[in-house]
PDB file of N, CA and C in Angstrom:
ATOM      1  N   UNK A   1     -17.061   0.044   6.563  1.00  0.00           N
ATOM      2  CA  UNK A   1     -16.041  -0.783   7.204  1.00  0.00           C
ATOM      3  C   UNK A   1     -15.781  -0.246   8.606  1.00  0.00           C
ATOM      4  N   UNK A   2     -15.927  -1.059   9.400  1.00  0.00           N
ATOM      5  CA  UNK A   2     -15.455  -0.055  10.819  1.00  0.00           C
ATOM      6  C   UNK A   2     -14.011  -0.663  10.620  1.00  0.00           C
ATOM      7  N   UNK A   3     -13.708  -0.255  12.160  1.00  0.00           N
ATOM      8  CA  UNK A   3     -11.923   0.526  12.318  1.00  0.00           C
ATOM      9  C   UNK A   3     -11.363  -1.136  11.845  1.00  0.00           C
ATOM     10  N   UNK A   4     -10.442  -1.143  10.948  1.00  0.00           N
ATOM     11  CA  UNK A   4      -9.452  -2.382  11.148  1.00  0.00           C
ATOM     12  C   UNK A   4      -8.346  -2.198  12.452  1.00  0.00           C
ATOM     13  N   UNK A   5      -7.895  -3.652  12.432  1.00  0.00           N
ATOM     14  CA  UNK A   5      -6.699  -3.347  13.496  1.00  0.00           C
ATOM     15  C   UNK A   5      -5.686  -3.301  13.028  1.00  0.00           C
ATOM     16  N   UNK A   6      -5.404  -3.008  11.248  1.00  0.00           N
ATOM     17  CA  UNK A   6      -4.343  -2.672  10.844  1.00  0.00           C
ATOM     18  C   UNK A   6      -4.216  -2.015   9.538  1.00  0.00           C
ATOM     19  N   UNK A   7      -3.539  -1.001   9.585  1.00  0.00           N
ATOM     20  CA  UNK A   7      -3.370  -0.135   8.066  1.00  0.00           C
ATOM     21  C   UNK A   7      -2.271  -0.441   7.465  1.00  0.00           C
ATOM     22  N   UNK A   8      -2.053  -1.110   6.611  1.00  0.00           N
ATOM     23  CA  UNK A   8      -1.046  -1.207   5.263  1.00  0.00           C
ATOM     24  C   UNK A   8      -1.188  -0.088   4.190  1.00  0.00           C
ATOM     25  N   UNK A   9       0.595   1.184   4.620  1.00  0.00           N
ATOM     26  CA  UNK A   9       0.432   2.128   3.934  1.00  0.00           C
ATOM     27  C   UNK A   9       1.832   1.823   2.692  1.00  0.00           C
ATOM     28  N   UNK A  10       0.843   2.201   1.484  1.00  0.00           N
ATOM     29  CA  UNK A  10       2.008   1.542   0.393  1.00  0.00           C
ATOM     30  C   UNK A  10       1.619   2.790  -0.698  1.00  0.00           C
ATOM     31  N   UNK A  11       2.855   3.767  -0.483  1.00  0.00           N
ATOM     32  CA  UNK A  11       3.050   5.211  -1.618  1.00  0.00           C
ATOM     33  C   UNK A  11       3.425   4.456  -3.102  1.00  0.00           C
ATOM     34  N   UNK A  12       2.949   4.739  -4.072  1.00  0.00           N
ATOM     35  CA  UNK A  12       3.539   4.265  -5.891  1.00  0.00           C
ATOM     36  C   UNK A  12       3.741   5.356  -5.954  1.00  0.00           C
ATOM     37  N   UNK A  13       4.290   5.308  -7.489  1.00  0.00           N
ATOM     38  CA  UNK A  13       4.776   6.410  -8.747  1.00  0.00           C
ATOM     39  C   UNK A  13       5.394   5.581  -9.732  1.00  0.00           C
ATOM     40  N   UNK A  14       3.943   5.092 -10.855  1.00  0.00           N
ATOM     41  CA  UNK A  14       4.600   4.668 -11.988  1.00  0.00           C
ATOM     42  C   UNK A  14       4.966   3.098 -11.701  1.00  0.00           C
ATOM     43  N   UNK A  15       3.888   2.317 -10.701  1.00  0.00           N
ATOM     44  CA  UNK A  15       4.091   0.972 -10.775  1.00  0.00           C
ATOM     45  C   UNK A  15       3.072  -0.154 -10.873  1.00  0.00           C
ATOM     46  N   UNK A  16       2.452   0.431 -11.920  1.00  0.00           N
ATOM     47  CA  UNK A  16       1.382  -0.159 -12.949  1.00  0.00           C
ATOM     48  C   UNK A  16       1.448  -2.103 -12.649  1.00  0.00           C
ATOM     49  N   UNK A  17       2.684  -1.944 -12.849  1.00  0.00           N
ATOM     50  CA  UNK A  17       3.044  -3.235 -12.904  1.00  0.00           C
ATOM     51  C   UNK A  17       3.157  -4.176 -11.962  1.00  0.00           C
ATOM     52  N   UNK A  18       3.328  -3.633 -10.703  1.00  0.00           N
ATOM     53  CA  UNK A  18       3.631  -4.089  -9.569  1.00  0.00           C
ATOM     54  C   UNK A  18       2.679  -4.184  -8.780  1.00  0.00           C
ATOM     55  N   UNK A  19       1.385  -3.395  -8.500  1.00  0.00           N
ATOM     56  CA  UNK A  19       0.359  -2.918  -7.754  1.00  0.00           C
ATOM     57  C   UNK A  19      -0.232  -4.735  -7.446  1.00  0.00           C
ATOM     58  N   UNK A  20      -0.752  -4.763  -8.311  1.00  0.00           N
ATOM     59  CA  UNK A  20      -1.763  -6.174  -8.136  1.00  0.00           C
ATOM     60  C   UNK A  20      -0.901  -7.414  -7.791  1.00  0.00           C
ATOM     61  N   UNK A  21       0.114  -7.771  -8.133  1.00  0.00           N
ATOM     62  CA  UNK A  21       1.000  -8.311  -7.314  1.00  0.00           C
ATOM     63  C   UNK A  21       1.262  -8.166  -5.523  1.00  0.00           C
ATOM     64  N   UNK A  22       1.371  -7.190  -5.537  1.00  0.00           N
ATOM     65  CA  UNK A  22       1.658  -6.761  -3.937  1.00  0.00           C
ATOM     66  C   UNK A  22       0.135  -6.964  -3.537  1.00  0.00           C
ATOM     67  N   UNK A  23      -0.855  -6.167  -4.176  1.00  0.00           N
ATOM     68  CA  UNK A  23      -1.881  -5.969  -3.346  1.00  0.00           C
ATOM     69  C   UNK A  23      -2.092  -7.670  -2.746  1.00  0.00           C
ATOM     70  N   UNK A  24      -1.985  -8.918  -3.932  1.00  0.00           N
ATOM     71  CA  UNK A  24      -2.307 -10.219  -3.503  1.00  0.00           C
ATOM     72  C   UNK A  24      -1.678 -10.652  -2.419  1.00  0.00           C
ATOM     73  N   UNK A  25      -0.161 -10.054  -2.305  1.00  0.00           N
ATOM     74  CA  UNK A  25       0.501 -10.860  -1.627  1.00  0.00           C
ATOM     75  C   UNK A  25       0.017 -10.450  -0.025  1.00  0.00           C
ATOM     76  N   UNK A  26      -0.081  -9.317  -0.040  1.00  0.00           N
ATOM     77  CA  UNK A  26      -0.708  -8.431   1.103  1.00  0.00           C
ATOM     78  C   UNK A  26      -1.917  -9.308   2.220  1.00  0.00           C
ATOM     79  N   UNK A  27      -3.368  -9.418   0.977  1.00  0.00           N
ATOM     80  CA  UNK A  27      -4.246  -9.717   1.239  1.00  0.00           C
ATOM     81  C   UNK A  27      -4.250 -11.417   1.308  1.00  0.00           C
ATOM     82  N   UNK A  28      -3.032 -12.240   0.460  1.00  0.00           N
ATOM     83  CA  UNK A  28      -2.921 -13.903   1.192  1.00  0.00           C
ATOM     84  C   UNK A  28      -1.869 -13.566   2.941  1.00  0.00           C
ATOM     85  N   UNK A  29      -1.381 -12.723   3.102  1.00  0.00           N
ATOM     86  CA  UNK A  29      -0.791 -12.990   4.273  1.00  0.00           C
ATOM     87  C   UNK A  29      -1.803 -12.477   5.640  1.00  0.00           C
ATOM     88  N   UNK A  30      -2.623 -11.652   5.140  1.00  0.00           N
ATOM     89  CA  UNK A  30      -3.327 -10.579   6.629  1.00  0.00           C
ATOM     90  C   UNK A  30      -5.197 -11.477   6.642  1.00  0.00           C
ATOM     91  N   UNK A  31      -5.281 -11.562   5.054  1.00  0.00           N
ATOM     92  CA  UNK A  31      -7.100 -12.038   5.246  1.00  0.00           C
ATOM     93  C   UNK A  31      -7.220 -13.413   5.837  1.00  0.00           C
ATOM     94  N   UNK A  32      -8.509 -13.029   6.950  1.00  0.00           N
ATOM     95  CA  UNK A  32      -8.944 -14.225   7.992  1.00  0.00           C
ATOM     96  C   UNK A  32      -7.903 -14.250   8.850  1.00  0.00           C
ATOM     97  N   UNK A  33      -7.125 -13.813   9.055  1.00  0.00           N
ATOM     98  CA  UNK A  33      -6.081 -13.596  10.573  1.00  0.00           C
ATOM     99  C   UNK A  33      -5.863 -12.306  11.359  1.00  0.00           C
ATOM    100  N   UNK A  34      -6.121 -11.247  10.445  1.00  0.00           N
ATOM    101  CA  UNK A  34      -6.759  -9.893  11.202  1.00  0.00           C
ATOM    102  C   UNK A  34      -7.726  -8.600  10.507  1.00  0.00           C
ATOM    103  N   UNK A  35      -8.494  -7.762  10.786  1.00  0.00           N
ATOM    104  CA  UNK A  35      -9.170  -7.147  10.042  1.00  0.00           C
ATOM    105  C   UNK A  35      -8.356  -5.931   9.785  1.00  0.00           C
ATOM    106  N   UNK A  36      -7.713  -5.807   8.330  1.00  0.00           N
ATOM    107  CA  UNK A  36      -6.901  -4.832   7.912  1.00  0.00           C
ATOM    108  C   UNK A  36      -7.579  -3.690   6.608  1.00  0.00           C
ATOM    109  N   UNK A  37      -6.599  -2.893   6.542  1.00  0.00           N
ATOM    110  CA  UNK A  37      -6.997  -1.940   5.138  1.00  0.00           C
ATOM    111  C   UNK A  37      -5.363  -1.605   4.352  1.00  0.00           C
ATOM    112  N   UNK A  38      -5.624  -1.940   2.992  1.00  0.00           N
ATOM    113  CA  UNK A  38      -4.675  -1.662   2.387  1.00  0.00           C
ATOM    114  C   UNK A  38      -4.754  -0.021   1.851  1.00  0.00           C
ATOM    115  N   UNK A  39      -3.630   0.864   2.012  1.00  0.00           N
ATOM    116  CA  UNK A  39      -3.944   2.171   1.719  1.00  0.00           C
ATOM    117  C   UNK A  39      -3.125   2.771   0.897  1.00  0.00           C
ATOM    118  N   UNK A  40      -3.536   2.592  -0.566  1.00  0.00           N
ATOM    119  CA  UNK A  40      -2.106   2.708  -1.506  1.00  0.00           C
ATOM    120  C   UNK A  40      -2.314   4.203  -1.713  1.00  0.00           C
ATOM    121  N   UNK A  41      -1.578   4.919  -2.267  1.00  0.00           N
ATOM    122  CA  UNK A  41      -1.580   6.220  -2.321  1.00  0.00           C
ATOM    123  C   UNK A  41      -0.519   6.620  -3.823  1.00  0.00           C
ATOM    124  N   UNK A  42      -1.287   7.006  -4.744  1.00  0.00           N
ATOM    125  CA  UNK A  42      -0.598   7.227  -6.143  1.00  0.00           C
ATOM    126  C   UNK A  42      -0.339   8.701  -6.487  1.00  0.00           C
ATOM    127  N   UNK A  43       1.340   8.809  -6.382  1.00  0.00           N
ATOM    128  CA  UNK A  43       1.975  10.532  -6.697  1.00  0.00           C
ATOM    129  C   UNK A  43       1.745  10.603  -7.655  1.00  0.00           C
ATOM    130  N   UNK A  44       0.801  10.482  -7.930  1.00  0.00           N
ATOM    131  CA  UNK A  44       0.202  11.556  -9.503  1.00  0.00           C
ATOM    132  C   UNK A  44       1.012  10.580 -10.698  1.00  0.00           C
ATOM    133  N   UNK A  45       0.956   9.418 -10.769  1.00  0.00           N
ATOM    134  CA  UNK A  45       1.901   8.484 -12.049  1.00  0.00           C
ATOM    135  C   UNK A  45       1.463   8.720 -13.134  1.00  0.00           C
ATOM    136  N   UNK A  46       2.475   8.688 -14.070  1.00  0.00           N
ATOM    137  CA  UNK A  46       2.385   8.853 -15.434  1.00  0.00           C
ATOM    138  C   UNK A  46       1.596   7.761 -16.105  1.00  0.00           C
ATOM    139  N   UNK A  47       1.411   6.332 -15.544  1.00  0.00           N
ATOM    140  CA  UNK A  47       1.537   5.175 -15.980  1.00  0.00           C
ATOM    141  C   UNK A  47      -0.395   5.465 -15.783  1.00  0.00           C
ATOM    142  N   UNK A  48      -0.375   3.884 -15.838  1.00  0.00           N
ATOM    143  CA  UNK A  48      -1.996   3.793 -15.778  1.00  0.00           C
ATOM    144  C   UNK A  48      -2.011   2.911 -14.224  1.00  0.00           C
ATOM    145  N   UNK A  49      -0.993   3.400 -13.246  1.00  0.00           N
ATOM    146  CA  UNK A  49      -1.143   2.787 -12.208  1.00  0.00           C
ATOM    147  C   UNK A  49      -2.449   3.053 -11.215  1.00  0.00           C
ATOM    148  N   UNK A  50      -2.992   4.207 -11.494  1.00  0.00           N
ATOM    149  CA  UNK A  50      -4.317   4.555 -10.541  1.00  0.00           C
ATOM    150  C   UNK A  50      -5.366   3.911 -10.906  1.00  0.00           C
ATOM    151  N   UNK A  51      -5.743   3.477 -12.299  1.00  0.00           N
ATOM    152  CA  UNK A  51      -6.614   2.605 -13.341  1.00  0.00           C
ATOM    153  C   UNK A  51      -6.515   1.672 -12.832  1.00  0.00           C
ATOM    154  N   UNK A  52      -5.043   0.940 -12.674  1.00  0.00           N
ATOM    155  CA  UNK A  52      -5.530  -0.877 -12.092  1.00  0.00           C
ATOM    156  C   UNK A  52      -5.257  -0.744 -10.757  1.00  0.00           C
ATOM    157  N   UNK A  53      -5.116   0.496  -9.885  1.00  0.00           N
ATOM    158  CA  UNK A  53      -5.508   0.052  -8.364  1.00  0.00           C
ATOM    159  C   UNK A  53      -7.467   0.344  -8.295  1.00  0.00           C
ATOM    160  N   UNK A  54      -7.786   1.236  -8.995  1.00  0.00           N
ATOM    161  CA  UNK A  54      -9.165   0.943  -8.633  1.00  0.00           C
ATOM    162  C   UNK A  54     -10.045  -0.447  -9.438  1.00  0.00           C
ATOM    163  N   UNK A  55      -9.200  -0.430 -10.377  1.00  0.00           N
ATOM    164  CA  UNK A  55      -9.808  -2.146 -11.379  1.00  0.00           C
ATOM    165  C   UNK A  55      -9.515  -3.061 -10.092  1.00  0.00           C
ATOM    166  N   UNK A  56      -9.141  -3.395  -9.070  1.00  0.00           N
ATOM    167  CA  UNK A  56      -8.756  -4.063  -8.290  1.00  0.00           C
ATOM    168  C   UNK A  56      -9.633  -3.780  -6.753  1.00  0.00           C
ATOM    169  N   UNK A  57     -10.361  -3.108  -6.745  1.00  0.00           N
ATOM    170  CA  UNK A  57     -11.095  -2.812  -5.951  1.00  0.00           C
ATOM    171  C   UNK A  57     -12.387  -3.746  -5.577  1.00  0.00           C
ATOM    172  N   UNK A  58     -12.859  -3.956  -6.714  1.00  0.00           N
ATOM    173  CA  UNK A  58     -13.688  -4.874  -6.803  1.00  0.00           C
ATOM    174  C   UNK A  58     -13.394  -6.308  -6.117  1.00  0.00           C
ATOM    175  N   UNK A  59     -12.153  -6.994  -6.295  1.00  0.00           N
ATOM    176  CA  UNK A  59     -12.247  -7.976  -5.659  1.00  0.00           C
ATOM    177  C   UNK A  59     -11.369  -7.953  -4.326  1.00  0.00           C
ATOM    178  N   UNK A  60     -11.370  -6.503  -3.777  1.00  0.00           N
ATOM    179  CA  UNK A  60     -10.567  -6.517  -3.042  1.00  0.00           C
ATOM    180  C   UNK A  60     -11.635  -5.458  -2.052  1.00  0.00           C
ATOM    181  N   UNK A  61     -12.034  -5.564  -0.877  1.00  0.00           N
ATOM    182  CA  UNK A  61     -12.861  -4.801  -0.254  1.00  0.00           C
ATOM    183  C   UNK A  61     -11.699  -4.068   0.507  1.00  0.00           C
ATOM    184  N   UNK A  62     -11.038  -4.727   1.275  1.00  0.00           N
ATOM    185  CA  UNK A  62      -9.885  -3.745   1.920  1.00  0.00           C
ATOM    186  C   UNK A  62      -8.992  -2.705   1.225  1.00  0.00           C
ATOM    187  N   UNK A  63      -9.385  -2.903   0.086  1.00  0.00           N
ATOM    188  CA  UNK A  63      -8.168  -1.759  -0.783  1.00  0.00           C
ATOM    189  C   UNK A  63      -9.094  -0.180  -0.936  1.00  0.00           C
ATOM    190  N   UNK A  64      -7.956   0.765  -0.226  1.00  0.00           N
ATOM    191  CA  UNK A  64      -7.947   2.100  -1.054  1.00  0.00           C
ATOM    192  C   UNK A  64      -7.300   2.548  -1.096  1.00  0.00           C
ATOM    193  N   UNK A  65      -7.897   3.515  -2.186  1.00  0.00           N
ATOM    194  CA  UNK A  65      -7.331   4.291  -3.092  1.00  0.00           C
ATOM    195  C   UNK A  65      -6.816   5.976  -3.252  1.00  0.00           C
ATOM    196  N   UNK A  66      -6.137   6.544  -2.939  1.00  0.00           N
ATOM    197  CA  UNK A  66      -6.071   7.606  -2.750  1.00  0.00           C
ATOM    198  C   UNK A  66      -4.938   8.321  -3.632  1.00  0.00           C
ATOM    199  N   UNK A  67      -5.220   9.092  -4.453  1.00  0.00           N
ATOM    200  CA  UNK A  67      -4.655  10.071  -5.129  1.00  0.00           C
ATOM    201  C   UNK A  67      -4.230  11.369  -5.340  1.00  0.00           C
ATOM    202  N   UNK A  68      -2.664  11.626  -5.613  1.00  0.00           N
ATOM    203  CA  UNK A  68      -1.898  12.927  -5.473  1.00  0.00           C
ATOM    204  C   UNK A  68      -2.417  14.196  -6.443  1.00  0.00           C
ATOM    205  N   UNK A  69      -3.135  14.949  -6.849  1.00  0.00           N
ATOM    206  CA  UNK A  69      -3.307  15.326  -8.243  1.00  0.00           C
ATOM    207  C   UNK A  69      -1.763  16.128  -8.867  1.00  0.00           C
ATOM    208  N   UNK A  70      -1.205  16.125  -7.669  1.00  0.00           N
ATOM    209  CA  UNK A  70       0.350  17.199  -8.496  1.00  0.00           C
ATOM    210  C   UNK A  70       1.755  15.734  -7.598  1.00  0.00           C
ATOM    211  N   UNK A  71       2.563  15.402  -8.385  1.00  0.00           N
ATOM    212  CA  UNK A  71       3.681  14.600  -7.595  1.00  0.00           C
ATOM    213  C   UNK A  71       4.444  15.253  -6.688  1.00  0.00           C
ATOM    214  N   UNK A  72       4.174  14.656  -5.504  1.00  0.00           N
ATOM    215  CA  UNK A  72       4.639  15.156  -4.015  1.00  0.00           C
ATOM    216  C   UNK A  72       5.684  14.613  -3.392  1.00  0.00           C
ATOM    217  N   UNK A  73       6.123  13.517  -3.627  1.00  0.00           N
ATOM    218  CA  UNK A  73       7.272  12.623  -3.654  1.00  0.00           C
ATOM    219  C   UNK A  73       6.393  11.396  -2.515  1.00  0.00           C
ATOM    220  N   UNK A  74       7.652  10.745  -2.639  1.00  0.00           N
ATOM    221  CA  UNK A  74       7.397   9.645  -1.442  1.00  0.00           C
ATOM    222  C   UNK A  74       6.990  10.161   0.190  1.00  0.00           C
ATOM    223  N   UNK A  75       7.960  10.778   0.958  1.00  0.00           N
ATOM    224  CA  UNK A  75       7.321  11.392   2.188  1.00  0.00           C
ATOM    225  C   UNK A  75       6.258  11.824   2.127  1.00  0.00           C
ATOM    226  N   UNK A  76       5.773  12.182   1.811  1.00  0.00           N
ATOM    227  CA  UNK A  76       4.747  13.384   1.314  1.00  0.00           C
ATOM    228  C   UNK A  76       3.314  12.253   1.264  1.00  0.00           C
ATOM    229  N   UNK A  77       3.857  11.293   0.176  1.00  0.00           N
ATOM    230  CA  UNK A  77       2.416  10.040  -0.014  1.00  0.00           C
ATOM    231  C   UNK A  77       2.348   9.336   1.542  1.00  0.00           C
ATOM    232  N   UNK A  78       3.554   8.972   1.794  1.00  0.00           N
ATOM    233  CA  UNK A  78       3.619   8.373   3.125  1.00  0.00           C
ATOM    234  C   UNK A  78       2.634   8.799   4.081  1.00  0.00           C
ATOM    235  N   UNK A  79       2.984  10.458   4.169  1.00  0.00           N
ATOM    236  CA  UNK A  79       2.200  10.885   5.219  1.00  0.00           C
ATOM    237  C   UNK A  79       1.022  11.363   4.466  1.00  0.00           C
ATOM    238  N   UNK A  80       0.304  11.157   3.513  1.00  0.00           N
ATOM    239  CA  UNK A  80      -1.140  11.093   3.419  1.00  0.00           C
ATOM    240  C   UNK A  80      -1.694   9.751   3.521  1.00  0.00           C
ATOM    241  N   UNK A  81      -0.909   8.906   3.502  1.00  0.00           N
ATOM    242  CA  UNK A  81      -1.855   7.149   3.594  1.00  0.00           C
ATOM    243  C   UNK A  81      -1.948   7.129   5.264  1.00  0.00           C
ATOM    244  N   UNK A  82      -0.719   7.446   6.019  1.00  0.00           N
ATOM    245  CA  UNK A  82      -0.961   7.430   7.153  1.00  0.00           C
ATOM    246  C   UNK A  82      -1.999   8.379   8.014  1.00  0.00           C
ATOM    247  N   UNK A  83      -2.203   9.648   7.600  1.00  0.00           N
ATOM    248  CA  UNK A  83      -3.502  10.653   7.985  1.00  0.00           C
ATOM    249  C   UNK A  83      -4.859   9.926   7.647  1.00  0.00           C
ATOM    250  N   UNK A  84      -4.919   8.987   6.604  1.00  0.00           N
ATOM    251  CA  UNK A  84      -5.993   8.601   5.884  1.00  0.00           C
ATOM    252  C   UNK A  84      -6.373   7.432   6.785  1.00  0.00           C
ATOM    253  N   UNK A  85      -5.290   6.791   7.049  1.00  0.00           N
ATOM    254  CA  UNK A  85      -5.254   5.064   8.066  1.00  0.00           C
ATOM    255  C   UNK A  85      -6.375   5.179   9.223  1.00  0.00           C
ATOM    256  N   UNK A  86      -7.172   3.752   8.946  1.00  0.00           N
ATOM    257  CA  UNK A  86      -8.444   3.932   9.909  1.00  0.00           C
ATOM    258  C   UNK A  86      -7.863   2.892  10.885  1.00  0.00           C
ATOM    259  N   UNK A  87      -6.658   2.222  10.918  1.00  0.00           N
ATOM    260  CA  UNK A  87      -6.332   0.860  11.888  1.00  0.00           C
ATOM    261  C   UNK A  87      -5.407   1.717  13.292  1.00  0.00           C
ATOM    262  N   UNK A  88      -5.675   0.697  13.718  1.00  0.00           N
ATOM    263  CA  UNK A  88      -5.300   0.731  15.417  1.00  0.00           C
ATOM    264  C   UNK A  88      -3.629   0.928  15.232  1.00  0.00           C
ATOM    265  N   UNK A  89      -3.539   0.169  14.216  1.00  0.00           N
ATOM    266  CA  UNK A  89      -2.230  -0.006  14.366  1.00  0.00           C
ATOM    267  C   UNK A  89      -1.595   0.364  12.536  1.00  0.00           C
ATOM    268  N   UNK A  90      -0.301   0.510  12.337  1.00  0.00           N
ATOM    269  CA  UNK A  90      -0.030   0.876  10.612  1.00  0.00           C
ATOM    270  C   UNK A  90       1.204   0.278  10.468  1.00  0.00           C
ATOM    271  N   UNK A  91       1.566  -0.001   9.038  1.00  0.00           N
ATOM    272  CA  UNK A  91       2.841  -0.569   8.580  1.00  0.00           C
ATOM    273  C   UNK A  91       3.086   0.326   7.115  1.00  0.00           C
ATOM    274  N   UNK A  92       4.145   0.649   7.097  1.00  0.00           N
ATOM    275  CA  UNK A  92       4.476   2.011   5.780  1.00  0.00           C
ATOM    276  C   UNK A  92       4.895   0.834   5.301  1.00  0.00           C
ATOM    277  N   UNK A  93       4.603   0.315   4.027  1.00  0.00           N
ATOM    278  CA  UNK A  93       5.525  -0.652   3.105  1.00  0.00           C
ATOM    279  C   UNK A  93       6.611   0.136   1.869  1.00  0.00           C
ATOM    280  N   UNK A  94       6.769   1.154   2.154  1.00  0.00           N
ATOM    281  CA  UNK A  94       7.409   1.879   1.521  1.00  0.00           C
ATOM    282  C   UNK A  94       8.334   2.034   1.863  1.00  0.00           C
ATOM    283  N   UNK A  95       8.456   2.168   3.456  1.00  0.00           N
ATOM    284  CA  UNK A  95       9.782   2.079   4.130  1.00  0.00           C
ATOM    285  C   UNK A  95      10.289   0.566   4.591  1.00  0.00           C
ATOM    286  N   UNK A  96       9.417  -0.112   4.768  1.00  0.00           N
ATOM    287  CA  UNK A  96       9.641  -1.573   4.477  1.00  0.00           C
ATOM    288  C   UNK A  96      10.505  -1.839   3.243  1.00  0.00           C
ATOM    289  N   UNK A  97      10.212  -1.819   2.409  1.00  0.00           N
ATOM    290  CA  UNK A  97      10.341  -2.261   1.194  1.00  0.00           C
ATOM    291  C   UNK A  97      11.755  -1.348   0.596  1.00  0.00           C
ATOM    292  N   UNK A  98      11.953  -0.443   0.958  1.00  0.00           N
ATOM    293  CA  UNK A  98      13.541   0.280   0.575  1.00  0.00           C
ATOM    294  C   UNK A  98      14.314   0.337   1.669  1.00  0.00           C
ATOM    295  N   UNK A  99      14.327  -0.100   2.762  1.00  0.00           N
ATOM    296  CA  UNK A  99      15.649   0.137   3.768  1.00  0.00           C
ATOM    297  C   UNK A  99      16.186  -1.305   3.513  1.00  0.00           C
ATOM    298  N   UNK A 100      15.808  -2.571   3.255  1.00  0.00           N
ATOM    299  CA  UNK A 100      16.700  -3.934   3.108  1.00  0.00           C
ATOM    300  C   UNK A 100      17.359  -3.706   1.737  1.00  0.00           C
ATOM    301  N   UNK A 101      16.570  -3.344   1.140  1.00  0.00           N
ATOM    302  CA  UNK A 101      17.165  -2.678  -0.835  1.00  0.00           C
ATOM    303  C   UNK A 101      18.067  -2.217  -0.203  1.00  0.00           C
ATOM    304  N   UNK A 102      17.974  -0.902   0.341  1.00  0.00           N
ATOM    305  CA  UNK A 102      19.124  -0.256   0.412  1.00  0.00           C
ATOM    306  C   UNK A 102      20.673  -0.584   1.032  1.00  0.00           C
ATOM    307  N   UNK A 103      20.228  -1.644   1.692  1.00  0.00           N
ATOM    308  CA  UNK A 103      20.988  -2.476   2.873  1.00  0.00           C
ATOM    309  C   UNK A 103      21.809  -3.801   1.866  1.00  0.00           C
ATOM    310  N   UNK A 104      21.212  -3.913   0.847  1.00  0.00           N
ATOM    311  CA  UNK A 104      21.275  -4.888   0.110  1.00  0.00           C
ATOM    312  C   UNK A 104      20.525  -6.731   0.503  1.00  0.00           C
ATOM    313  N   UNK A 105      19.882  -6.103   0.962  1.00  0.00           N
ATOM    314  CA  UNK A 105      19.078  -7.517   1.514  1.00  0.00           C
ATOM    315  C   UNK A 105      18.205  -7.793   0.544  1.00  0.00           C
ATOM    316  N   UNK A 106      16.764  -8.022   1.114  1.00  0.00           N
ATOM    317  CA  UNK A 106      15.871  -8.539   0.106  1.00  0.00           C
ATOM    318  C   UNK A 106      14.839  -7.609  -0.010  1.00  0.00           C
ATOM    319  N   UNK A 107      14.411  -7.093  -0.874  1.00  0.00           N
ATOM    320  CA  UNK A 107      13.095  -6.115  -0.884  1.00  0.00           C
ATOM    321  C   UNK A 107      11.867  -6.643  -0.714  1.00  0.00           C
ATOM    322  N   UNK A 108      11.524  -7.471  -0.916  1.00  0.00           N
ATOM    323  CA  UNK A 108      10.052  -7.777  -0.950  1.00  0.00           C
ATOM    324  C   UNK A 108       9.236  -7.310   0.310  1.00  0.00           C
ATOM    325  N   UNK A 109       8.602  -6.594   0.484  1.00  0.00           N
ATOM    326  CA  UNK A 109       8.025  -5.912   1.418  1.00  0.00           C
ATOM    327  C   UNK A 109       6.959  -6.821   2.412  1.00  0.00           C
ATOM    328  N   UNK A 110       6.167  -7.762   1.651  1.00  0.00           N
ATOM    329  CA  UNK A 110       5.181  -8.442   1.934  1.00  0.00           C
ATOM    330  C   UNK A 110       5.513  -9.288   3.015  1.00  0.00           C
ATOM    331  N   UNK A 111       7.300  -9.635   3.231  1.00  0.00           N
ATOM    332  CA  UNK A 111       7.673 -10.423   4.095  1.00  0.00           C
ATOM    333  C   UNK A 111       7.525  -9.844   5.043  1.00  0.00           C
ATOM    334  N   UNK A 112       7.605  -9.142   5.258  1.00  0.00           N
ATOM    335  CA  UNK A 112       7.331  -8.389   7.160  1.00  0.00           C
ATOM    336  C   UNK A 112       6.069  -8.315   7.888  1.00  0.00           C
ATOM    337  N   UNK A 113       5.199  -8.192   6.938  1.00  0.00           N
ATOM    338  CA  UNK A 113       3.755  -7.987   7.438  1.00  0.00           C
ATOM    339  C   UNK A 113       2.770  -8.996   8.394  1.00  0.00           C
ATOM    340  N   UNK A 114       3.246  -9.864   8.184  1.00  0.00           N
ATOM    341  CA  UNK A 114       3.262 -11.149   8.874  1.00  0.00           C
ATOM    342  C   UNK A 114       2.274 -11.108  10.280  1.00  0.00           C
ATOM    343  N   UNK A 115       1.521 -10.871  10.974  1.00  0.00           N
ATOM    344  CA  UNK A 115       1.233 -10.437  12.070  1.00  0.00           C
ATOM    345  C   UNK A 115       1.587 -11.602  12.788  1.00  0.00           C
TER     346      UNK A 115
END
């Protein structure tokens, strides 16, 4: 893959459930409007969340995968998806996705990405 012009960095722990959801919503808002990489990064989850981000690989060429072997917390994943990021440009959906939560707005992260 050469360089995208954008890195989508998205830290889990334990969201098995959520992964393939986001990853879609990700890849209907950015594919054929810019050349991106999704860069999920898993703190070592209990769940079988690292299992269905690479089961998802396959139909997803922009997705990787990168894994904690000991849980490092969130900062910590943050700043390994971002060291890892091959795009010109990056979006943390992690911090996306918890400052409107926290604000009480809307979480869905996918809304911002928007280019």
């Amino acid at each position: 893959m050469s360089q995208p012009a954008l890195s989508v960095v998205v830290p889990v722990f334990n969201e098995r459930d959520n992964v393939a959801p986001l990853v879609g919503e990700i890849t209907a808002a950015l594919r054929g409007r810019v050349d991106f990489e999704i860069v999920y990064v898993d703190d070592d989850s209990r769940d079988d969340t690292l299992q269905v981000l690479r089961s998802l690989k396959a139909a997803n060429p922009e997705l990787r995968v990168l894994h904690h072997v000991s849980q490092s917390g969130q900062s910590t994943a943050v700043r390994t998806g971002v060291k890892a990021a091959r795009g010109q440009q990056f979006r943390d959906v992690g911090r996306v996705a918890m400052a409107p939560a926290a604000e009480g707005g809307d979480p869905r992260p996918a809304r911002g990405l928007h280019p």
